[in-house]
PDB file of N, CA and C in Angstrom:
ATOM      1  N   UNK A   1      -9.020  -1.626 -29.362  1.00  0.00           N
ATOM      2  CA  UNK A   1      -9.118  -1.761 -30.813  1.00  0.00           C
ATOM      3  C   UNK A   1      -9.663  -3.146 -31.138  1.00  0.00           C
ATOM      4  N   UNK A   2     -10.035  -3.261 -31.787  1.00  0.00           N
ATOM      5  CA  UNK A   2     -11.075  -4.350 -32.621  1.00  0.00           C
ATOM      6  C   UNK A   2     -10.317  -5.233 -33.097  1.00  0.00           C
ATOM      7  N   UNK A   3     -10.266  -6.387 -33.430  1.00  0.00           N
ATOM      8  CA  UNK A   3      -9.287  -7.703 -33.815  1.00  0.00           C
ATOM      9  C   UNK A   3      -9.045  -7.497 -35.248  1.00  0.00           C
ATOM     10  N   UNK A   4     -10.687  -7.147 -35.844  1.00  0.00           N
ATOM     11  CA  UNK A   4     -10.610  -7.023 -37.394  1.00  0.00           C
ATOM     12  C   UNK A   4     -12.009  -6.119 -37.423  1.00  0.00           C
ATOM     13  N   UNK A   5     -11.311  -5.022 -39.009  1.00  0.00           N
ATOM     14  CA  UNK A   5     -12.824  -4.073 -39.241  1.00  0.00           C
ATOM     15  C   UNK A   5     -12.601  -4.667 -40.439  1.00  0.00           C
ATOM     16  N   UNK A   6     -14.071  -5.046 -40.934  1.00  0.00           N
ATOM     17  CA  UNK A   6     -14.091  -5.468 -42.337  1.00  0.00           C
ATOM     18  C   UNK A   6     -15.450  -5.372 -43.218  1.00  0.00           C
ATOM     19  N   UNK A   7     -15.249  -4.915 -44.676  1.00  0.00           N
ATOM     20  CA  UNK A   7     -16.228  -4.683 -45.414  1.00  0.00           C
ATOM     21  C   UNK A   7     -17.255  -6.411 -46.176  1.00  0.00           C
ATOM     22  N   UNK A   8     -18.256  -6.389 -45.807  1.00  0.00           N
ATOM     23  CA  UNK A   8     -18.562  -7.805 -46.579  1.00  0.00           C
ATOM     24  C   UNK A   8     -20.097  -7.473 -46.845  1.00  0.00           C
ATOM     25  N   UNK A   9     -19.934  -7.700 -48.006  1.00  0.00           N
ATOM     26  CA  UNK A   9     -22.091  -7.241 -48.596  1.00  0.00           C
ATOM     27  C   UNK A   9     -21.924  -7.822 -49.688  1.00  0.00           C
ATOM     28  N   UNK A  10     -23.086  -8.363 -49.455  1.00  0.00           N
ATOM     29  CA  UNK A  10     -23.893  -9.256 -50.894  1.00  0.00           C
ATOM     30  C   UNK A  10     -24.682  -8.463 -51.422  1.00  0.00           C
ATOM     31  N   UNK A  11     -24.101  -8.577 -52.841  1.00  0.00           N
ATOM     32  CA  UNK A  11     -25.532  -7.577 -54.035  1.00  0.00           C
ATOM     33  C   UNK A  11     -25.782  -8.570 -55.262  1.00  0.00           C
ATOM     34  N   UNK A  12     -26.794  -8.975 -54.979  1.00  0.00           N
ATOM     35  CA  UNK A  12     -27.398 -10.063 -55.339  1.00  0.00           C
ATOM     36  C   UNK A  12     -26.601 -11.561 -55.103  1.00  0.00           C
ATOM     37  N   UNK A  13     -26.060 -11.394 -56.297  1.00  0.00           N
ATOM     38  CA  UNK A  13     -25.079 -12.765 -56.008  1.00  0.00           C
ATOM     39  C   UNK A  13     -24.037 -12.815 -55.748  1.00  0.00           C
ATOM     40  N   UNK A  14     -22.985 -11.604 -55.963  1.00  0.00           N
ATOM     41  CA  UNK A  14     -22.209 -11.253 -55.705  1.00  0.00           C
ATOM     42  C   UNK A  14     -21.511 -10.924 -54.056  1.00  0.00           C
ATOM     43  N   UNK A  15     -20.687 -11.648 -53.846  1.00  0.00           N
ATOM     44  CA  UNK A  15     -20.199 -11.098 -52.255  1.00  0.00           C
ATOM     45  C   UNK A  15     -18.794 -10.309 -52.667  1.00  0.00           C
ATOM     46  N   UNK A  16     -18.778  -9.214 -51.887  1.00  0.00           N
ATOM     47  CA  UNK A  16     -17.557  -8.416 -51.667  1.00  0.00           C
ATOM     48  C   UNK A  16     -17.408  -8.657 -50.521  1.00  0.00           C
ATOM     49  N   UNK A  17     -15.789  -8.559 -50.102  1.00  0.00           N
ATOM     50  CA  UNK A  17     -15.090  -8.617 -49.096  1.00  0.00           C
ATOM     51  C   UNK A  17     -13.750  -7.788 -48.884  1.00  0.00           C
ATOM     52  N   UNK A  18     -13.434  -6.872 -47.653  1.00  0.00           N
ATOM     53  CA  UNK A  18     -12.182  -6.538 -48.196  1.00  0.00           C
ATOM     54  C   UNK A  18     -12.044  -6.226 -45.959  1.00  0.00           C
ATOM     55  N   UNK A  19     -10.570  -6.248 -45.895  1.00  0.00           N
ATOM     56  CA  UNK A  19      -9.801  -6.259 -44.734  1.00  0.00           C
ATOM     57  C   UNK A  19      -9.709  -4.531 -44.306  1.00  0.00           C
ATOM     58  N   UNK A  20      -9.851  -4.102 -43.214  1.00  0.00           N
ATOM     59  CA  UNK A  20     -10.093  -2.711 -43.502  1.00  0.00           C
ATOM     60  C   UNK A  20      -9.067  -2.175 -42.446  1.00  0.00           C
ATOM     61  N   UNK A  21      -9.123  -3.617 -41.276  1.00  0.00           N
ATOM     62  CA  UNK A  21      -7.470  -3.344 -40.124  1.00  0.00           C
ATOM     63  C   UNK A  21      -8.320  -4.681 -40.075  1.00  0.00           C
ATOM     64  N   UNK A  22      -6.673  -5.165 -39.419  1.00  0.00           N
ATOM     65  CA  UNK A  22      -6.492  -6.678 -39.165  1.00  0.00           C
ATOM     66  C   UNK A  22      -5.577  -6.341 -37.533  1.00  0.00           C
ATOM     67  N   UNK A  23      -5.915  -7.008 -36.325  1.00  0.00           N
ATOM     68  CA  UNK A  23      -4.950  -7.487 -35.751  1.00  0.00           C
ATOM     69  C   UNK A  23      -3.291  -8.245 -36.207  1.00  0.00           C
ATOM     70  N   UNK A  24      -2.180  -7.504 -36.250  1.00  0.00           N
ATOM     71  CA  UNK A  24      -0.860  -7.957 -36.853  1.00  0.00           C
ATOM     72  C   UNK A  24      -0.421  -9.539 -36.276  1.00  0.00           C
ATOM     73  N   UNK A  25      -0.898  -9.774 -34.972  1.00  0.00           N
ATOM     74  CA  UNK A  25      -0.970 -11.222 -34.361  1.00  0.00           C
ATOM     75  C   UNK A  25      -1.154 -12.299 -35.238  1.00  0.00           C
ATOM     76  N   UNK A  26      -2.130 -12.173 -36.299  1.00  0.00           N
ATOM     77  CA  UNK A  26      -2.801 -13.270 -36.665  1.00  0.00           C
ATOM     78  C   UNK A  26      -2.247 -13.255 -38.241  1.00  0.00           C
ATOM     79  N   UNK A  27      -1.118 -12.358 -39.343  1.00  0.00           N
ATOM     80  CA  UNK A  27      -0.727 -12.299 -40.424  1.00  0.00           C
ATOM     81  C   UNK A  27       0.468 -13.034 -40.607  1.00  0.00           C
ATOM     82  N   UNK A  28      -0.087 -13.853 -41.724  1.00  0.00           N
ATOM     83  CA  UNK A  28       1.447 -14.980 -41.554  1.00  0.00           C
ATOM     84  C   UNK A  28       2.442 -14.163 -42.435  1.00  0.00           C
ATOM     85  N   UNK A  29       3.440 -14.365 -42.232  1.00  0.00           N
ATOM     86  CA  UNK A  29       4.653 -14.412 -42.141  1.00  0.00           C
ATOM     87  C   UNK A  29       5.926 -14.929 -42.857  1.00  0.00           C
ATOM     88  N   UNK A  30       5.765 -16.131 -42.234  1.00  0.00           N
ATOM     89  CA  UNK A  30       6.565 -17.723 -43.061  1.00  0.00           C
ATOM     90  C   UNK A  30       5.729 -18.459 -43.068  1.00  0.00           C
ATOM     91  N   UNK A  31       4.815 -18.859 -42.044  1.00  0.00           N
ATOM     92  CA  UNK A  31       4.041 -20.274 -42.771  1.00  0.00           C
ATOM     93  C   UNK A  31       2.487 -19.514 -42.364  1.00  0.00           C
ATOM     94  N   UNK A  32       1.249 -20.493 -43.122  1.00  0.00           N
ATOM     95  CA  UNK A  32       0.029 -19.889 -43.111  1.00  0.00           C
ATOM     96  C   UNK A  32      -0.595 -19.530 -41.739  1.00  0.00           C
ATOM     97  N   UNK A  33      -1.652 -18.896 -40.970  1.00  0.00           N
ATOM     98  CA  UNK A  33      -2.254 -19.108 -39.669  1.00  0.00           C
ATOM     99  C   UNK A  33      -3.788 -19.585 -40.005  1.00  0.00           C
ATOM    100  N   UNK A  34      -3.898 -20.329 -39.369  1.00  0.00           N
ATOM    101  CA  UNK A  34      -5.434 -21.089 -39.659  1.00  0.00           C
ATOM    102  C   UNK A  34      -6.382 -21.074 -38.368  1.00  0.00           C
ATOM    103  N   UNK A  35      -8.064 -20.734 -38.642  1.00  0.00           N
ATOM    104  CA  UNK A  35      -8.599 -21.042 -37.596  1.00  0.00           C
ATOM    105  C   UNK A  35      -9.847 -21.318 -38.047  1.00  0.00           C
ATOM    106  N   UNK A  36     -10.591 -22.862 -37.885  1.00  0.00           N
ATOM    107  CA  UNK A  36     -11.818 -23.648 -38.225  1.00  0.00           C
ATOM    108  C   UNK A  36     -12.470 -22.889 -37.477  1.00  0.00           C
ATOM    109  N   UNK A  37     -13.760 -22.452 -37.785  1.00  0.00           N
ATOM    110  CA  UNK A  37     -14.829 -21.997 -37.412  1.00  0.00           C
ATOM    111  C   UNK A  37     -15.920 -22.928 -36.837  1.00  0.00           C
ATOM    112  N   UNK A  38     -16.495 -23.178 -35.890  1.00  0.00           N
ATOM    113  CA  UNK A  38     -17.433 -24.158 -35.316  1.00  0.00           C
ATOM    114  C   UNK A  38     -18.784 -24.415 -36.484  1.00  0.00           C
ATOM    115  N   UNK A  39     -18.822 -23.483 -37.738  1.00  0.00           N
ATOM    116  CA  UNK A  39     -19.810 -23.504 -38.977  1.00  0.00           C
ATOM    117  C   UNK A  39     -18.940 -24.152 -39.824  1.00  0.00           C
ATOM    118  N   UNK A  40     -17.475 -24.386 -39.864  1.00  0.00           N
ATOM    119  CA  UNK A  40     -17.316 -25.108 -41.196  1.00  0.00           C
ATOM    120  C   UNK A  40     -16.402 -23.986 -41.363  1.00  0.00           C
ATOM    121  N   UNK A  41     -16.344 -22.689 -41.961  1.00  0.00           N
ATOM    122  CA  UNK A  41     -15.688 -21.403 -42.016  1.00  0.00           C
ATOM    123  C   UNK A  41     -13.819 -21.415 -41.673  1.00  0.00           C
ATOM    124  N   UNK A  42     -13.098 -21.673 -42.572  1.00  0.00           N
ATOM    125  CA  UNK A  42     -11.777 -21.931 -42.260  1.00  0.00           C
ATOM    126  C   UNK A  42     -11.053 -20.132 -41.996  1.00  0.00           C
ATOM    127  N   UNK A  43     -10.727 -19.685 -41.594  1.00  0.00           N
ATOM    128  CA  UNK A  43     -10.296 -17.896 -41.319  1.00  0.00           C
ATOM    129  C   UNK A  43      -8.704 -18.719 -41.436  1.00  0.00           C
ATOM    130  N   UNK A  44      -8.077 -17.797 -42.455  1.00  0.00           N
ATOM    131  CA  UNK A  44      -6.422 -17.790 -42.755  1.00  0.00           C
ATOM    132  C   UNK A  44      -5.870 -16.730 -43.375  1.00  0.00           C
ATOM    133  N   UNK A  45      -4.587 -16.721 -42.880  1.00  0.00           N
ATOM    134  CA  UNK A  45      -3.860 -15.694 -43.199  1.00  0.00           C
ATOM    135  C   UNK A  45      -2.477 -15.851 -44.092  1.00  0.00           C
ATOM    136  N   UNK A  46      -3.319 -16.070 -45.241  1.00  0.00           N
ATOM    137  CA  UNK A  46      -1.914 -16.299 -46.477  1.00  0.00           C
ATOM    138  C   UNK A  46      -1.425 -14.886 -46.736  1.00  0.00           C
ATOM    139  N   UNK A  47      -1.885 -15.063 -48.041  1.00  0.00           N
ATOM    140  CA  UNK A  47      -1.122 -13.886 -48.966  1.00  0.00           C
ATOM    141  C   UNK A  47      -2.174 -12.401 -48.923  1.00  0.00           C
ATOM    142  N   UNK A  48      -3.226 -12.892 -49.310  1.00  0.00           N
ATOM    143  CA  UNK A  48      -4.344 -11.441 -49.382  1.00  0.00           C
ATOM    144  C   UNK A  48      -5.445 -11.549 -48.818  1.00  0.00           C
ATOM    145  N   UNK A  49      -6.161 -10.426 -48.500  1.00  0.00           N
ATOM    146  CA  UNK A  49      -7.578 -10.788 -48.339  1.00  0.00           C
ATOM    147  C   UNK A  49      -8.446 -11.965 -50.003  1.00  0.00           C
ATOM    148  N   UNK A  50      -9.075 -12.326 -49.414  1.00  0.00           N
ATOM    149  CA  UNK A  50      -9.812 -13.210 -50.366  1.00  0.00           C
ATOM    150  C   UNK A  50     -11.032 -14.225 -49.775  1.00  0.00           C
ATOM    151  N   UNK A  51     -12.093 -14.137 -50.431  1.00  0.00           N
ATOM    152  CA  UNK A  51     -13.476 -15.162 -49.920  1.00  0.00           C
ATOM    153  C   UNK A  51     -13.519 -16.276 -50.927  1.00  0.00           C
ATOM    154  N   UNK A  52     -13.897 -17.176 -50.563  1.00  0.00           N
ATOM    155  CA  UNK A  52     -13.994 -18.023 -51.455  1.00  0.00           C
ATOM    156  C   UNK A  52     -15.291 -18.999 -51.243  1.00  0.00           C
ATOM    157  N   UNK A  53     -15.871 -19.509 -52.379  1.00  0.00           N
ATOM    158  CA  UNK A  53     -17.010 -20.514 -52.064  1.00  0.00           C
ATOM    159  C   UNK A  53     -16.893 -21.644 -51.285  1.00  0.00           C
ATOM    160  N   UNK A  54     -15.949 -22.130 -51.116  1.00  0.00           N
ATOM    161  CA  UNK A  54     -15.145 -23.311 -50.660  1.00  0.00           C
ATOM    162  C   UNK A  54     -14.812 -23.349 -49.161  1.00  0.00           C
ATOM    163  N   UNK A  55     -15.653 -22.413 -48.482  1.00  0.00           N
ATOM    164  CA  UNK A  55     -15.786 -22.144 -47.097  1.00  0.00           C
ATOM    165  C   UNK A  55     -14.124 -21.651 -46.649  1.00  0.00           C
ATOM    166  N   UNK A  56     -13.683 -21.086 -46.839  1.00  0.00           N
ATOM    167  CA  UNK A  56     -12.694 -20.461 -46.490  1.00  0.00           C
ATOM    168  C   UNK A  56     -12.776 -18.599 -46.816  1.00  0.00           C
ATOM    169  N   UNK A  57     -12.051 -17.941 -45.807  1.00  0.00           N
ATOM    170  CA  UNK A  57     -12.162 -16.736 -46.069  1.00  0.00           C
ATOM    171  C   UNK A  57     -10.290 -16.136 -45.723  1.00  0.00           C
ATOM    172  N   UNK A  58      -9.782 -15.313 -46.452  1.00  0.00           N
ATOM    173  CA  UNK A  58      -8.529 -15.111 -46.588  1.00  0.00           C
ATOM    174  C   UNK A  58      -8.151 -13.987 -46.130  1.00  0.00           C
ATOM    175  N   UNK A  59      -7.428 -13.557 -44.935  1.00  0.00           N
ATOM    176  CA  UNK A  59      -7.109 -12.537 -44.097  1.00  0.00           C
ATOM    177  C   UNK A  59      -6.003 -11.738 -45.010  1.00  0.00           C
ATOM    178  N   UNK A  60      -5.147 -10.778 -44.093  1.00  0.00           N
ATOM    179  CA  UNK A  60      -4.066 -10.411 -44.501  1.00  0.00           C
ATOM    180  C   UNK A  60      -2.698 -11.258 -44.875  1.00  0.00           C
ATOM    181  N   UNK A  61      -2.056 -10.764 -45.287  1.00  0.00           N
ATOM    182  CA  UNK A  61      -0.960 -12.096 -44.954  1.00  0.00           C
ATOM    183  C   UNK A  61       0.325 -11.353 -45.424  1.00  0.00           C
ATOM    184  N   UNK A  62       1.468 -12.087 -46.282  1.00  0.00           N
ATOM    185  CA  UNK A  62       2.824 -11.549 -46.509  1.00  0.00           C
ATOM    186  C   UNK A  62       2.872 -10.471 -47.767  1.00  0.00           C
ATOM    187  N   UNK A  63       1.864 -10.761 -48.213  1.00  0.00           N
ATOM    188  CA  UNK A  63       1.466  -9.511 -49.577  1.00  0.00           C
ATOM    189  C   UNK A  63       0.999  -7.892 -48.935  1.00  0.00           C
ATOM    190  N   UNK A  64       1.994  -7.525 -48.268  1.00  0.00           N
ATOM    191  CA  UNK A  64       1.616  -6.053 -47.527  1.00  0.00           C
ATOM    192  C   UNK A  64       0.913  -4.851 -48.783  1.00  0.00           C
ATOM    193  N   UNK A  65       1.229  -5.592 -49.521  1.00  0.00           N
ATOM    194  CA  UNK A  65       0.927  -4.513 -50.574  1.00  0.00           C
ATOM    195  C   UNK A  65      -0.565  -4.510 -51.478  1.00  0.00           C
ATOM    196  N   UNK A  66      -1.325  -5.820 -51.352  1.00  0.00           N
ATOM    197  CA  UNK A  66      -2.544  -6.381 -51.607  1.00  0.00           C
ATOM    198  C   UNK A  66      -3.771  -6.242 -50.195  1.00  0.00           C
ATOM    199  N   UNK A  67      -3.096  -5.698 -49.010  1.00  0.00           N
ATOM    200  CA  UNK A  67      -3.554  -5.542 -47.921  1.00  0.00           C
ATOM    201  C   UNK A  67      -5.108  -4.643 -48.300  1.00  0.00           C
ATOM    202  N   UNK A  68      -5.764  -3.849 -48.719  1.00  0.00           N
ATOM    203  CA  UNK A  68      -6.326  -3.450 -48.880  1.00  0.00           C
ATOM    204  C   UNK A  68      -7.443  -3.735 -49.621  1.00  0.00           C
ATOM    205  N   UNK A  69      -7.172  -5.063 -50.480  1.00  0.00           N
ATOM    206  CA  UNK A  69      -7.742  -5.614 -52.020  1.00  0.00           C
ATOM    207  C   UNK A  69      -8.838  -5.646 -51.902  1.00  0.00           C
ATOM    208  N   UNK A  70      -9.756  -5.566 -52.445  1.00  0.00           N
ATOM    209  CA  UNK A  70     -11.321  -5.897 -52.467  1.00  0.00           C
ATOM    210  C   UNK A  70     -11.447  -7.193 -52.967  1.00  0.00           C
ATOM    211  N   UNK A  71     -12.638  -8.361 -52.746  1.00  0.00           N
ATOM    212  CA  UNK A  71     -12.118  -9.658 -53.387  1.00  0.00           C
ATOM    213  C   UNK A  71     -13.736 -10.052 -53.410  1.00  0.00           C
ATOM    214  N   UNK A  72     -14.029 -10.474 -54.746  1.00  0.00           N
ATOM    215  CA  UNK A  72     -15.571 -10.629 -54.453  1.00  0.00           C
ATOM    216  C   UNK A  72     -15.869 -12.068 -55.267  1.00  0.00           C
ATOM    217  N   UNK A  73     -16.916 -12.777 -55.083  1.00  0.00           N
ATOM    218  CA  UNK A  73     -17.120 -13.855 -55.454  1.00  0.00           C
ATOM    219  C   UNK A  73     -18.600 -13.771 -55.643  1.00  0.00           C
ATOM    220  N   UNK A  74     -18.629 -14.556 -57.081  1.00  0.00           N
ATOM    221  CA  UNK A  74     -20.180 -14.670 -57.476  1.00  0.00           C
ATOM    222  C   UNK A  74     -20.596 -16.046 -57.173  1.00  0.00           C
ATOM    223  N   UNK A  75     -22.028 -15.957 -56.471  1.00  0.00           N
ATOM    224  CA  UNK A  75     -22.586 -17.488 -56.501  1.00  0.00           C
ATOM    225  C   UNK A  75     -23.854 -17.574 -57.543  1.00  0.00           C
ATOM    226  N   UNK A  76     -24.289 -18.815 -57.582  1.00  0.00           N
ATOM    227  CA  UNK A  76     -25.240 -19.121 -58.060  1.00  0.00           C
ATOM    228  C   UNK A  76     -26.312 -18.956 -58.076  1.00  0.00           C
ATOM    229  N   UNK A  77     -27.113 -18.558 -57.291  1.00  0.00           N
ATOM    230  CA  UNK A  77     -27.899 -18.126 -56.128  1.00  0.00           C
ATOM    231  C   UNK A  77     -27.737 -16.740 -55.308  1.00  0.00           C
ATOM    232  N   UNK A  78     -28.929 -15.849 -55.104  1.00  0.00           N
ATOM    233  CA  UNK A  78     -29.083 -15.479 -54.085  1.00  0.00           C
ATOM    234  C   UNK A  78     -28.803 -15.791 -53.112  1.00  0.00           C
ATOM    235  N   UNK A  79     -29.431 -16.790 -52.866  1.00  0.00           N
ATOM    236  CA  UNK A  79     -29.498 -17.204 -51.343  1.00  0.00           C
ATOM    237  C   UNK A  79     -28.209 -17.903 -51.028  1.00  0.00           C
ATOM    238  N   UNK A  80     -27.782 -18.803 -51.572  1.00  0.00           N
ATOM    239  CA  UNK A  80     -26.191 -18.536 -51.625  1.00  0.00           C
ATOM    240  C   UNK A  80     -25.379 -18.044 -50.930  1.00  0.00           C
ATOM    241  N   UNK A  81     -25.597 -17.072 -51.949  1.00  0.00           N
ATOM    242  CA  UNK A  81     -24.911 -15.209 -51.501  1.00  0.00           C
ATOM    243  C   UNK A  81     -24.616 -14.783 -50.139  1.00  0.00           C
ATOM    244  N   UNK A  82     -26.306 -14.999 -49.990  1.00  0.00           N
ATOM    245  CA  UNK A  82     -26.513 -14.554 -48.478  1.00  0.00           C
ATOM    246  C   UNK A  82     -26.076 -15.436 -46.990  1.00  0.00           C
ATOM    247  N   UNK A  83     -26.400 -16.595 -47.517  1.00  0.00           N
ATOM    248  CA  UNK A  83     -25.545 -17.921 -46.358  1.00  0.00           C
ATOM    249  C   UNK A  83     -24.263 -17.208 -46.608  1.00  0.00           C
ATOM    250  N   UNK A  84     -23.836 -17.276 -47.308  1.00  0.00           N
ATOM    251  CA  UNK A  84     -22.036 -17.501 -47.505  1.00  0.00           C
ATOM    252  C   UNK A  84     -21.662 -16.084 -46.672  1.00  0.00           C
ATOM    253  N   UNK A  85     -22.182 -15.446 -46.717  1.00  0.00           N
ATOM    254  CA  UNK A  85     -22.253 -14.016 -46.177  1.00  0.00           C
ATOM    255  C   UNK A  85     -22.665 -14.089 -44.890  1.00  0.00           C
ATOM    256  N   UNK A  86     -23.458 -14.962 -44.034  1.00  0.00           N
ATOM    257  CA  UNK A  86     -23.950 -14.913 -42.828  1.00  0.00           C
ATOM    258  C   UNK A  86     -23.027 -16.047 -41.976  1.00  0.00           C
ATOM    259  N   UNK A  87     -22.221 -17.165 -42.687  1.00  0.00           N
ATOM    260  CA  UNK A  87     -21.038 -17.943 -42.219  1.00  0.00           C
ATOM    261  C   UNK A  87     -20.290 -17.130 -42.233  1.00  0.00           C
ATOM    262  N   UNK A  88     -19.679 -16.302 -43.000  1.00  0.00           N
ATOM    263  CA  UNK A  88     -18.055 -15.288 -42.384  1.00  0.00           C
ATOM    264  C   UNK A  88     -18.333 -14.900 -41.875  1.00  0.00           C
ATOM    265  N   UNK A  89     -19.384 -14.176 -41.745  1.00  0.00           N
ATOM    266  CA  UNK A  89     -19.491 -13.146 -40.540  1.00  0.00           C
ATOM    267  C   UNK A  89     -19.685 -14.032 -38.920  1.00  0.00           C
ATOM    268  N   UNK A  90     -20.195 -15.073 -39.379  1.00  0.00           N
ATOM    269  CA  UNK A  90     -20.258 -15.794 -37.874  1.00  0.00           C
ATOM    270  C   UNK A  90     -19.007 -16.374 -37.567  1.00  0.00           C
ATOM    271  N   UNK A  91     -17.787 -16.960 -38.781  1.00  0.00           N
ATOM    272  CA  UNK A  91     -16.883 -16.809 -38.416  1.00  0.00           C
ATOM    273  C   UNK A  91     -15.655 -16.232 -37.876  1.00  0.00           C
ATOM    274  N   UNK A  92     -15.682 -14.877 -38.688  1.00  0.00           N
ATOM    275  CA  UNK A  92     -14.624 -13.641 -38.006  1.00  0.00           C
ATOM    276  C   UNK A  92     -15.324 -13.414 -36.819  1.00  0.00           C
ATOM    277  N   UNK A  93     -16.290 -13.730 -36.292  1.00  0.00           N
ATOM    278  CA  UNK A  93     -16.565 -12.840 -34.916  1.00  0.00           C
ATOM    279  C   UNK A  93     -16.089 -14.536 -34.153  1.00  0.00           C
ATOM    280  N   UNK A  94     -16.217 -15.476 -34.467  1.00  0.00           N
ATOM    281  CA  UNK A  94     -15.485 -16.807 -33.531  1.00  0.00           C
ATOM    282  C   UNK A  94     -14.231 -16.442 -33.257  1.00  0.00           C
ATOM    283  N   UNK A  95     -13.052 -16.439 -34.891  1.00  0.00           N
ATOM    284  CA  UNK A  95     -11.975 -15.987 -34.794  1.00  0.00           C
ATOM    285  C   UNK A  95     -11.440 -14.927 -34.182  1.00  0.00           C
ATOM    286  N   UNK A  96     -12.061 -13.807 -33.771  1.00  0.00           N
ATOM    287  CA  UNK A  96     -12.004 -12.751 -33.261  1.00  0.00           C
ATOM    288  C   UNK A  96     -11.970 -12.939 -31.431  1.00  0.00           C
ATOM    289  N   UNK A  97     -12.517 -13.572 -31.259  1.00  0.00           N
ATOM    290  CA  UNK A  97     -12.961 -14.349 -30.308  1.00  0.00           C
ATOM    291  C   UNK A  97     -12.532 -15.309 -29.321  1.00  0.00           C
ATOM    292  N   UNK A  98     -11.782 -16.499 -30.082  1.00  0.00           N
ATOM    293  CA  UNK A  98     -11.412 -17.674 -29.938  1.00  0.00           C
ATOM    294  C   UNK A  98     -10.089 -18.196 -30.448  1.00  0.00           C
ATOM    295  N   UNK A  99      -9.635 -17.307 -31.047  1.00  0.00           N
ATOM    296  CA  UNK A  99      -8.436 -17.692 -31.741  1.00  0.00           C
ATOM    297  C   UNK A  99      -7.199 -17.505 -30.841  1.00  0.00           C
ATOM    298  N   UNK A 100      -6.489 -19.022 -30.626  1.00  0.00           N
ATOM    299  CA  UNK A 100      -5.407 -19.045 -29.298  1.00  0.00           C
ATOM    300  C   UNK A 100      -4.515 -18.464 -29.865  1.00  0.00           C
ATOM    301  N   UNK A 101      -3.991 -18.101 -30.774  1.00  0.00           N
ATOM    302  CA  UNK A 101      -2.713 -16.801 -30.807  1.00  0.00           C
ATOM    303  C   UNK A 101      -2.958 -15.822 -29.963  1.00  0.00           C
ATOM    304  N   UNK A 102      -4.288 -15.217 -29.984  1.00  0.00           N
ATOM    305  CA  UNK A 102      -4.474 -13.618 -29.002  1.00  0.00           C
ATOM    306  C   UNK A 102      -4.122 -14.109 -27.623  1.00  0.00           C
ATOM    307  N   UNK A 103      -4.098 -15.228 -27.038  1.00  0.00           N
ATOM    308  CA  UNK A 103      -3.372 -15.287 -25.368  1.00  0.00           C
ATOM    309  C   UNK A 103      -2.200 -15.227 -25.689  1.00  0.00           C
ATOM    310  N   UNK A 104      -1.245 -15.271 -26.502  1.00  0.00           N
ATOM    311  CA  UNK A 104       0.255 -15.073 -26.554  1.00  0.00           C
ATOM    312  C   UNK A 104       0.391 -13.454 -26.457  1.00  0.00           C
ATOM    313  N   UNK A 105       1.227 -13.375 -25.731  1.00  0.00           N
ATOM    314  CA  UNK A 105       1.691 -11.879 -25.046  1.00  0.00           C
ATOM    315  C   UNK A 105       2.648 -11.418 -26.223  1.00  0.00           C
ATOM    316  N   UNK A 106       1.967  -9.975 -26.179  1.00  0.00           N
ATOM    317  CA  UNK A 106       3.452  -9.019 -27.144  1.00  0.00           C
ATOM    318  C   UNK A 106       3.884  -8.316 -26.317  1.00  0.00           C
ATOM    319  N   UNK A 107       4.938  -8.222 -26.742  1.00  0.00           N
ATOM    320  CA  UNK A 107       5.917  -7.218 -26.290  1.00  0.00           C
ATOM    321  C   UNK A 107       5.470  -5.608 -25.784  1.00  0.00           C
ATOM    322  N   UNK A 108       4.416  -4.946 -26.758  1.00  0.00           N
ATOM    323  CA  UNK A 108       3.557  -3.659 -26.405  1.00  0.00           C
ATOM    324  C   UNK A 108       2.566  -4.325 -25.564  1.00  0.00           C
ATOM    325  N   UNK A 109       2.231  -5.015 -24.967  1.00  0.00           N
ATOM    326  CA  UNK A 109       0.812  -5.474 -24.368  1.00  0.00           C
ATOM    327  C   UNK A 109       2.282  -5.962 -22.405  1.00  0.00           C
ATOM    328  N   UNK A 110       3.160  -5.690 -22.732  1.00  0.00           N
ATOM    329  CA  UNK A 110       3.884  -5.452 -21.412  1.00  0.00           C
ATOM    330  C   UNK A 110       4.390  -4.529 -20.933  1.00  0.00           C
ATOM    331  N   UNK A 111       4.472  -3.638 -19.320  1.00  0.00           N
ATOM    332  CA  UNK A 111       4.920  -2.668 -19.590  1.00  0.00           C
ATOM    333  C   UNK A 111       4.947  -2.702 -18.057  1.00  0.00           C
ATOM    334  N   UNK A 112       7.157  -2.417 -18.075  1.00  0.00           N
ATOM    335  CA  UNK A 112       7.685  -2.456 -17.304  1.00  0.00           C
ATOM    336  C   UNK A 112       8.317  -1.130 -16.639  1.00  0.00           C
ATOM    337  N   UNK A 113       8.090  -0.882 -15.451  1.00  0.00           N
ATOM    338  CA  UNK A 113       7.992   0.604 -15.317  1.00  0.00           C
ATOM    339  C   UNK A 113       9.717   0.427 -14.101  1.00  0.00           C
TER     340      UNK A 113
END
């Protein structure tokens, strides 16, 4: 299974974003989970999905019930649009990737016979 499936398209200026499955590893809890992207791209897991201009992009988090949200942000620009859109995506595939929580072992990922 895939770390994260997720919806993200720019129409015109507009970016949509929404969480479609998340790896449960990486959803905070009690305190936030954070992971800098080698572009700048901060990937965290507060409360909801959410994108923001401000180089951050917002995973699942303790709002089980916003899990699904669609979250879209208008820029100024086209082109904009489209950077801001070509950094998450280069970031969730880092985070996906690189993010040292996934070497911590679960409990289903052991199996004692």
């Amino acid at each position: 299974m895939p770390r994260i499936v997720y919806r993200l398209d720019a129409v015109g200026t507009e970016l949509e974003f929404q969480v479609l499955y998340m790896d449960e590893r990486f959803r905070s809890l009690d305190e936030d989970k954070e992971f800098k992207a080698s572009n700048g791209v901060t990937v965290v897991s507060s409360e909801s999905p959410t994108i923001s201009p401000y180089s951050e992009v917002y995973l699942r988090g303790g709002d089980r019930e916003r899990d699904s949200w669609m979250s879209s942000e208008i820029f100024e620009t086209v082109t904009e649009c489209q950077e801001a859109e070509r950094r998450i995506h280069a970031a969730l595939k880092e985070w996906a990737e690189l993010w040292p929580g996934w070497a911590e072992e679960r409990d289903e990922d052991i199996t004692v016979l």
